[in-house]
Protein backbone atom coordinates (compact mmCIF):
# COMPACT_ATOMS: atom_id res chain seq x y z
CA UNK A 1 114.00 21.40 72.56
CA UNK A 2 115.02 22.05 68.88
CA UNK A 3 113.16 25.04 67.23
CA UNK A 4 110.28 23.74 64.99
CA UNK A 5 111.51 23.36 61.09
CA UNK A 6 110.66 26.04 58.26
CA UNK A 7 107.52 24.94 56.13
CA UNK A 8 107.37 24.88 53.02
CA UNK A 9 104.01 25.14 50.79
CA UNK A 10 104.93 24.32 47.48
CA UNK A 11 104.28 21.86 44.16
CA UNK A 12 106.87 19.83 42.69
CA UNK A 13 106.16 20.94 39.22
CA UNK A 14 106.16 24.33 39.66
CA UNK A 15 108.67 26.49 38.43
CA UNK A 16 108.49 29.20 41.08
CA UNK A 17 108.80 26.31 43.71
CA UNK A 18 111.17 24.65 42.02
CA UNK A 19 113.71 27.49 42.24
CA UNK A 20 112.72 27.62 46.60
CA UNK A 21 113.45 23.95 46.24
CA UNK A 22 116.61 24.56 44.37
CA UNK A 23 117.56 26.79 46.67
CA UNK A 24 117.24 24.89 50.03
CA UNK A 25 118.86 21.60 48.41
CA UNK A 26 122.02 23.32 47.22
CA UNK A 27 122.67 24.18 51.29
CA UNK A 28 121.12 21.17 52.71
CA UNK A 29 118.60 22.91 54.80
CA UNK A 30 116.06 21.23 56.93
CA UNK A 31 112.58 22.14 55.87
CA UNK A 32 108.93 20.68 56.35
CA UNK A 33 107.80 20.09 52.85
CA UNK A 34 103.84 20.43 52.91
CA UNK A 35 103.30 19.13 48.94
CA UNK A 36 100.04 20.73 47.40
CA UNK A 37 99.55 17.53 45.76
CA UNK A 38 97.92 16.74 49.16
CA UNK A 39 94.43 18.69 49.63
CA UNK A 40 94.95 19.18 53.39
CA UNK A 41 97.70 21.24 52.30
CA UNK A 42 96.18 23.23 49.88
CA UNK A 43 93.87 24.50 52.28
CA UNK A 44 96.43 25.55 54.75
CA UNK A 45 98.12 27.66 52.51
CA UNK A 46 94.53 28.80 51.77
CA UNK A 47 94.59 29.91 55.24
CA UNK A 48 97.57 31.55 55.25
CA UNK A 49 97.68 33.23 51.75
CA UNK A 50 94.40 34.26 49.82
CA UNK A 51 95.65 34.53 46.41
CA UNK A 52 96.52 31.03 46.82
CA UNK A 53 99.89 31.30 45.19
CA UNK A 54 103.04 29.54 45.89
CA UNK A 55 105.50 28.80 47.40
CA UNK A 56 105.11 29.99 50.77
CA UNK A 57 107.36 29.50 53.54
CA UNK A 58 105.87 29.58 57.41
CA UNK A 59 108.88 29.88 59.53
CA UNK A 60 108.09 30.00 63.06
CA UNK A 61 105.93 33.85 63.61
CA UNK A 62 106.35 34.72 59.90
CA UNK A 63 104.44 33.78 56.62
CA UNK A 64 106.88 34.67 54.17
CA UNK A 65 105.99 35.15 50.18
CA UNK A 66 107.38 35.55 46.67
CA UNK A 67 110.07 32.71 45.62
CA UNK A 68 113.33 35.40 45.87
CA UNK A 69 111.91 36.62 49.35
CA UNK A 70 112.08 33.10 50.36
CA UNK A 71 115.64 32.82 48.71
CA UNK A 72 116.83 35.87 50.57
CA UNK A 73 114.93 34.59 54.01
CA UNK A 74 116.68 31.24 53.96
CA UNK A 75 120.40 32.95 53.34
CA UNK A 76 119.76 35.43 56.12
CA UNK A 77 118.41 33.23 58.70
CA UNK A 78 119.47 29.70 57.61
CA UNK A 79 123.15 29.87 56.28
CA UNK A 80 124.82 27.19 54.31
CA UNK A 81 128.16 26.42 52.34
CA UNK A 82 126.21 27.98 49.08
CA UNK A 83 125.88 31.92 50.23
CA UNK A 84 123.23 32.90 47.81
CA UNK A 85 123.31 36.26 48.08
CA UNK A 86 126.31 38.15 48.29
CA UNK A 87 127.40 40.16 51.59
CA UNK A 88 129.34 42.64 49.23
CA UNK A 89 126.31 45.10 48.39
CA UNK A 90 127.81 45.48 44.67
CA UNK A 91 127.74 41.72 43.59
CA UNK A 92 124.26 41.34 45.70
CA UNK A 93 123.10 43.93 43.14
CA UNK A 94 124.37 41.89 40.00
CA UNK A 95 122.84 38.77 41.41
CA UNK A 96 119.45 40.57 42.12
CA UNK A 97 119.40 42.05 38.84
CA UNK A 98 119.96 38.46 37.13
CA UNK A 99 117.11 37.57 39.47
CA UNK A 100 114.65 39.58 37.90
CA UNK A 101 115.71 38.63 34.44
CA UNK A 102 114.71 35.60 34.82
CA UNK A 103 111.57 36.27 36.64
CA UNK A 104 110.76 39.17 34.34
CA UNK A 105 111.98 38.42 30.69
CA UNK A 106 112.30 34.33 30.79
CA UNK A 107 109.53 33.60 33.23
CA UNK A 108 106.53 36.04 32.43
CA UNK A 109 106.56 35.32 28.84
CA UNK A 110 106.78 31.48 28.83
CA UNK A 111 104.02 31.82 31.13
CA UNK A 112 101.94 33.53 28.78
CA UNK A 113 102.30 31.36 26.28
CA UNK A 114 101.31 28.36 28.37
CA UNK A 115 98.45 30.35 30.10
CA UNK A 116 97.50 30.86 26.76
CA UNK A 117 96.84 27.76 25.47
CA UNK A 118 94.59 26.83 28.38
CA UNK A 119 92.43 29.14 27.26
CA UNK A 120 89.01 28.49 25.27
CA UNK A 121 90.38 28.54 21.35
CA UNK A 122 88.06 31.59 20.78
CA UNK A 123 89.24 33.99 23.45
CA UNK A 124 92.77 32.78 23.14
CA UNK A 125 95.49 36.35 22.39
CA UNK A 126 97.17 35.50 19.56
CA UNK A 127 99.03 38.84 19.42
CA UNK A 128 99.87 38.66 23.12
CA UNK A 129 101.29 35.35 22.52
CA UNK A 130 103.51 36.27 19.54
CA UNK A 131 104.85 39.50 22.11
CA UNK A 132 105.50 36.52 24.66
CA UNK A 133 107.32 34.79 21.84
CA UNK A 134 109.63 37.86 20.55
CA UNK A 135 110.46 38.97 24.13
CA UNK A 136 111.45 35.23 25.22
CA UNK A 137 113.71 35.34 21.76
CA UNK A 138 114.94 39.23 23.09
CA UNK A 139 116.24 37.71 26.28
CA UNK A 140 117.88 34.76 24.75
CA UNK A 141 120.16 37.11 22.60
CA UNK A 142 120.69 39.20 25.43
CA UNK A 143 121.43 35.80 27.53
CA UNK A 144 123.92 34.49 25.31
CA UNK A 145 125.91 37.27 25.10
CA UNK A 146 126.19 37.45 29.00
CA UNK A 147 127.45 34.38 29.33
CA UNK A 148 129.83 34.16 26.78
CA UNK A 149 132.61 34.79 29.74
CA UNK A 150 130.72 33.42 33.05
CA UNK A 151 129.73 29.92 34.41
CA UNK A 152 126.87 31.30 36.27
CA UNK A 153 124.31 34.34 36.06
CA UNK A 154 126.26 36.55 38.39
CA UNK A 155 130.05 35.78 37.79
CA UNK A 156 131.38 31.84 38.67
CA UNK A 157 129.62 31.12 42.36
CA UNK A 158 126.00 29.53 42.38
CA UNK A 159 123.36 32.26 43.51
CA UNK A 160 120.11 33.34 44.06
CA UNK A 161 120.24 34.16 40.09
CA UNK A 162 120.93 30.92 39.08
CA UNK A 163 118.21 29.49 41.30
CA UNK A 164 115.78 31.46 39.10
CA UNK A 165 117.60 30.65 36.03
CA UNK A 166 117.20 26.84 36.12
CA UNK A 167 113.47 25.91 36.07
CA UNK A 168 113.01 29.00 34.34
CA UNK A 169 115.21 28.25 31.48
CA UNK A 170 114.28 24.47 31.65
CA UNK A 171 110.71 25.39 31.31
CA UNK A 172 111.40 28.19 28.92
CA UNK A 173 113.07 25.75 26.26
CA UNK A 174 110.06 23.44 26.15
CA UNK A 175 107.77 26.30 25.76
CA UNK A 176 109.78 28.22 22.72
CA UNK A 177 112.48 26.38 22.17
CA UNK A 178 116.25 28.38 22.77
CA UNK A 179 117.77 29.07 19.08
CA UNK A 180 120.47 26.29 18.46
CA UNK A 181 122.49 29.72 18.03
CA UNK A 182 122.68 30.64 21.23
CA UNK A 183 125.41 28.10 22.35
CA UNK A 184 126.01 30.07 25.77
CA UNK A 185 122.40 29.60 26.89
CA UNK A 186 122.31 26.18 25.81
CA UNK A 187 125.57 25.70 27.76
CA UNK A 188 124.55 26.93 30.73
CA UNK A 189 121.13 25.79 30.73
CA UNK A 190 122.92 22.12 30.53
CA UNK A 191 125.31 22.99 33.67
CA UNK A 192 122.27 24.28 35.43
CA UNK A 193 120.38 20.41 34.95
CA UNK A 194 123.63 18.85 35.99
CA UNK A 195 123.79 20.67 39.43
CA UNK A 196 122.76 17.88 42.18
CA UNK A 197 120.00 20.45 43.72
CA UNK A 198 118.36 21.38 40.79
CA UNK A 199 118.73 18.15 38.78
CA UNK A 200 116.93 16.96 42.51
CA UNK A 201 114.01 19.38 42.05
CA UNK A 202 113.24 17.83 38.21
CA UNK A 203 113.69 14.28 39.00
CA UNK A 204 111.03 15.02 42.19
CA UNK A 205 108.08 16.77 39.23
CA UNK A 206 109.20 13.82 36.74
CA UNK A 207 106.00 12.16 38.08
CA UNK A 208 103.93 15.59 37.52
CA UNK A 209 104.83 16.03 33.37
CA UNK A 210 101.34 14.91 32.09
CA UNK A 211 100.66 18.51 34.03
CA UNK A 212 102.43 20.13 30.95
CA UNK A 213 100.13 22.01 28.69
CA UNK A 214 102.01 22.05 25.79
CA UNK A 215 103.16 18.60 26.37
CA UNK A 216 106.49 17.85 27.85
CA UNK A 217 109.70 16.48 25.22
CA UNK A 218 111.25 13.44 26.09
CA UNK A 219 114.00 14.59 27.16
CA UNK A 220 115.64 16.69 30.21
């Protein structure tokens, strides 16, 4: 009897997901997708996770959390032609260091700026917003430079990096839109929406754009 399938609690529109998503498409690997679209699913991952955040894998005994964790579960345990994290400990450093550049510098601040402008007009941070701003500008100058001699985040194979990078770049550019300067961000944030597994992930949350706080462009 074949072992039961990984399952994955995620939304189609959410950035963190999307990079799981990413991530399992570019190797082709089997997974139970539990969409939280659907209410019965929300409240299983209610069950198993009470902060409620996603994605979370389930994968037979163990709950697994945080998007890289997943990333890093799914090359150790469910191998594919992509290896997204390096075996050589040196280049699995590079790549994890990328990783958190995206989550940390690109990520965080866009989602400031978005949380932001949920909030009530009179208790919105206008200061913490213009921080979100600067730092987002920050890591696009520090971006471009990096890949003014690379295809990818981590050298010229798809990782775990580049995972992160694409919905958090895609969203990023909607949010505070990449200086027309930086040609090497804008170049690889165009070769990351022409890869078939992420360019998968945004056609599956094209249905979910109204979702957009800020309103999403027509375009991408």
């Amino acid at each position: 009897m074949p072992a039961p399938l990984p399952v994955l609690y995620a939304h189609p529109f959410s950035s963190y997901c999307q990079k799981v998503l990413t991530a399992l498409y570019e190797n082709g690997t089997p997974f139970t997708y539990r969409n939280l679209e659907d209410a019965g699913a929300s409240s299983e991952l209610a069950a198993l996770w009470p902060m409620k955040r996603f994605p979370v894998l389930v994968d037979g005994d163990h709950t697994v959390l945080e998007a890289s964790c997943i990333i890093e579960h799914l090359d150790l345990h469910y191998p594919g032609p992509t290896r997204l994290v390096p075996a050589d400990a040196k280049a699995a450093l590079e790549v994890r260091m990328m990783d958190r550049f995206f989550d940390n510098y690109i990520s965080t601040p866009q989602q400031k700026v978005v949380a932001d402008s949920l909030r009530p007009a009179a208790v919105r941070d206008a200061y913490g917003t213009a921080e979100a701003r600067a730092m987002l500008d920050t890591a696009y100058a520090w971006l471009d430079q990096r890949m003014a001699d690379r295809i990818w985040a981590a050298g010229n194979r798809f990782t775990l990096a580049d995972c992160a990078a694409a919905p958090f770049l895609f969203y990023a550019d909607w949010t505070h839109a990449i200086d027309a300067g930086f040609r090497n961000v804008h170049a690889y944030r165009a070769r990351l929406l022409a890869r078939p597994s992420f360019a998968r992930a945004v056609d599956e949350a094209r249905p979910y754009r109204s979702y957009f706080p800020l309103g999403a462009p027509d375009r991408d």
